[in-house]
Protein backbone atom coordinates (compact mmCIF):
# COMPACT_ATOMS: atom_id res chain seq x y z
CA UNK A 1 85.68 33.56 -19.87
CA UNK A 2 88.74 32.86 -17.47
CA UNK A 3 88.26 30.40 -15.43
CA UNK A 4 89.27 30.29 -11.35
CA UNK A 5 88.38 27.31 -10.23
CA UNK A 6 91.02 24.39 -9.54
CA UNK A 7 89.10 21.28 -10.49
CA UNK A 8 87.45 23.25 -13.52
CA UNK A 9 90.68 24.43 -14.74
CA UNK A 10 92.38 20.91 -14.89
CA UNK A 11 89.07 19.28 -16.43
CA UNK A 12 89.66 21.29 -18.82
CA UNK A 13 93.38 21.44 -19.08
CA UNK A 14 95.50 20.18 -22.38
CA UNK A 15 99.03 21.30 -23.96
CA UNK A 16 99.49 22.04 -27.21
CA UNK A 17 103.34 22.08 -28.73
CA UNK A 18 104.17 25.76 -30.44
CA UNK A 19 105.94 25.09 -33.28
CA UNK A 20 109.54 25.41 -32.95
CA UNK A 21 112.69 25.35 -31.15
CA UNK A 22 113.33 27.98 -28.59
CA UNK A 23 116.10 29.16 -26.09
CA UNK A 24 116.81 32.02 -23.25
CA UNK A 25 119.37 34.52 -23.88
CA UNK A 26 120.29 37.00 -21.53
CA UNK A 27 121.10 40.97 -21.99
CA UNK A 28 121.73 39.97 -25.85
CA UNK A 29 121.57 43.08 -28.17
CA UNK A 30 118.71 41.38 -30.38
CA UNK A 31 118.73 42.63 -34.42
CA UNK A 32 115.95 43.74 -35.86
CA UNK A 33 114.49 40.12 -37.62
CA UNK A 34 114.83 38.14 -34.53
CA UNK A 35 111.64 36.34 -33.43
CA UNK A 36 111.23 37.52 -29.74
CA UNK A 37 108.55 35.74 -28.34
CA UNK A 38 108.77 36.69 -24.29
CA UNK A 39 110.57 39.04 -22.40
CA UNK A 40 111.21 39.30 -19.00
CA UNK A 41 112.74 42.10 -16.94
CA UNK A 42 114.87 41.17 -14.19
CA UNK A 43 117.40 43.31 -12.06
CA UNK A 44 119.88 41.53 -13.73
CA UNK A 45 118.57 42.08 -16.74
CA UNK A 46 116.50 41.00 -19.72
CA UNK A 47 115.73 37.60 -20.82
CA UNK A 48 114.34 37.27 -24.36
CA UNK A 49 113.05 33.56 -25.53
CA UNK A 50 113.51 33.34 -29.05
CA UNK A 51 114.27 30.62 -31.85
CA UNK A 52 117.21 28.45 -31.65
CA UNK A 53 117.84 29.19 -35.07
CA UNK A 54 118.13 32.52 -34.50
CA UNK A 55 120.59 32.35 -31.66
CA UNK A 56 122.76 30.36 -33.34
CA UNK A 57 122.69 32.94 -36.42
CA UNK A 58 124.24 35.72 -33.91
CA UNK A 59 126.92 33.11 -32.24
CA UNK A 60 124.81 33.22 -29.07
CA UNK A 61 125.19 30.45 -26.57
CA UNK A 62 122.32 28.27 -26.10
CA UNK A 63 122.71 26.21 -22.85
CA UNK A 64 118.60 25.12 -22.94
CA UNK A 65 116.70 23.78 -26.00
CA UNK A 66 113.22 23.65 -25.32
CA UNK A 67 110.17 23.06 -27.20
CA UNK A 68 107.07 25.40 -25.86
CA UNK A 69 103.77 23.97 -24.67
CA UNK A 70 100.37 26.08 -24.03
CA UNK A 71 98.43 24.90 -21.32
CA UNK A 72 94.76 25.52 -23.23
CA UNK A 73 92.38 26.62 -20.81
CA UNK A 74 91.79 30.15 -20.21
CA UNK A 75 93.24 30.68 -16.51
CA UNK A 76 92.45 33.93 -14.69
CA UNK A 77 95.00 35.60 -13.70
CA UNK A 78 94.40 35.39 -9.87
CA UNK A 79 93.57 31.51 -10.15
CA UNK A 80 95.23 29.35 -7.80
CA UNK A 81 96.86 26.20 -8.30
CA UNK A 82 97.41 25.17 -12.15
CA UNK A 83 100.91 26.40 -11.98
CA UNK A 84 101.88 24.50 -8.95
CA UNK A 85 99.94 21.44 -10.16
CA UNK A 86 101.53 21.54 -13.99
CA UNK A 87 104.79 21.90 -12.28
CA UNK A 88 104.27 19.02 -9.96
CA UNK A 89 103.43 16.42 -12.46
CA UNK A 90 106.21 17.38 -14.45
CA UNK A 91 108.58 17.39 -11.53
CA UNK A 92 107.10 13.56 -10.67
CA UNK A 93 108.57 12.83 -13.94
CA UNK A 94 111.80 14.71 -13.78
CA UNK A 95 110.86 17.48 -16.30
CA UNK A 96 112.10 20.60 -15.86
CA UNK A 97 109.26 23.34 -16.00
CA UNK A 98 110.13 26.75 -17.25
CA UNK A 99 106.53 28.62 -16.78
CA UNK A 100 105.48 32.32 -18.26
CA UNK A 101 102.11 33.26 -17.66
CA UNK A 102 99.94 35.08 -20.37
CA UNK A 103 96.66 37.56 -20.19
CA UNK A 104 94.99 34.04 -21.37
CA UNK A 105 97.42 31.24 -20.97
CA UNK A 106 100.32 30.30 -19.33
CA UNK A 107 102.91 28.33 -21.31
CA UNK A 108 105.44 25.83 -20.16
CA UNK A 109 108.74 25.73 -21.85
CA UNK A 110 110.66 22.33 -21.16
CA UNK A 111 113.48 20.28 -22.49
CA UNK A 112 113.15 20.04 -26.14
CA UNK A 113 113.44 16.22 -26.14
CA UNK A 114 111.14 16.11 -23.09
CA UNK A 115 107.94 17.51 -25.25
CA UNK A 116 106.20 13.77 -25.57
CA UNK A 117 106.41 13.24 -22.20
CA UNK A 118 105.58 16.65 -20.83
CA UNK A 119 102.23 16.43 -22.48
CA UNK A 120 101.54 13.03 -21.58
CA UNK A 121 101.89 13.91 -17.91
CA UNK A 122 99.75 17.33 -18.69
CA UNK A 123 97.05 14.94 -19.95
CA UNK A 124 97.18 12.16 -17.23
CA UNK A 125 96.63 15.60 -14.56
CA UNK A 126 93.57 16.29 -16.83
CA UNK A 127 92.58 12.18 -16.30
CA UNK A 128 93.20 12.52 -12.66
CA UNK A 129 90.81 15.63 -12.38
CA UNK A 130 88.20 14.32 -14.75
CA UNK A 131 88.15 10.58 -12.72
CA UNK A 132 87.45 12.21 -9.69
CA UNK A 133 90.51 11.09 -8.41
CA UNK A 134 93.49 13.79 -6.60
CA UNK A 135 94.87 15.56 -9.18
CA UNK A 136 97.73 15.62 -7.53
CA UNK A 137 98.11 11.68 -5.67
């Protein structure tokens, strides 16, 4: 069941690495055989996260290597909080946070050589929440 509540959802909060290597391309005419793992429709246009590899197979650009995390804990979709939270304790440690929110998780995509770090500071939230202490001091 998804889960609303703030101090439940980082209890219960952990990030698990998706395999891979993965960049945003913009408005590129995608063959079929390419791995597209998110869209999203702006009025600009459409982004498309796929595989490095496969970007660099069509001559793309790829400006942002990043390695994709899944927060595991089933988030409703009108909770309020885990985003801002995730994204603070990454921003304390100078990770950039790339977020894209699924029907039953929402997945952070940061800098590819960031990934350690990214889910150490995911896990020391959980710590935080589970010690009783401000999630967010």
């Amino acid at each position: 069941m998804a889960i609303r509540d703030l101090d439940e959802l980082l209890a219960n909060l952990s990030a698990r690495r998706r395999p891979g290597r993965w960049c945003l391309v913009s408005d590129a005419a995608l063959p079929t055989g390419v791995e597209v793992a998110a869209t999203v429709v702006e009025d600009e246009g459409v982004t498309a996260v796929i595989p490095v590899a496969d970007a660099e197979r069509l001559g793309l650009d790829v400006d942002f290597v990043a390695a994709w995390l899944t927060l595991e804990v089933h988030s409703a979709l009108d909770a309020v909080g885990l985003t801002a939270a995730v994204a603070g304790a990454l921003a304390d440690e100078q990770i950039p946070a790339n977020v894209l929110a699924g029907f039953h998780h929402d997945h952070v995509l940061v800098p590819e050589d960031d990934a350690d770090r990214a889910i150490a500071a995911i896990e020391a939230l959980r710590r935080r929440a589970t010690s009783g202490e401000s999630p967010t001091a």
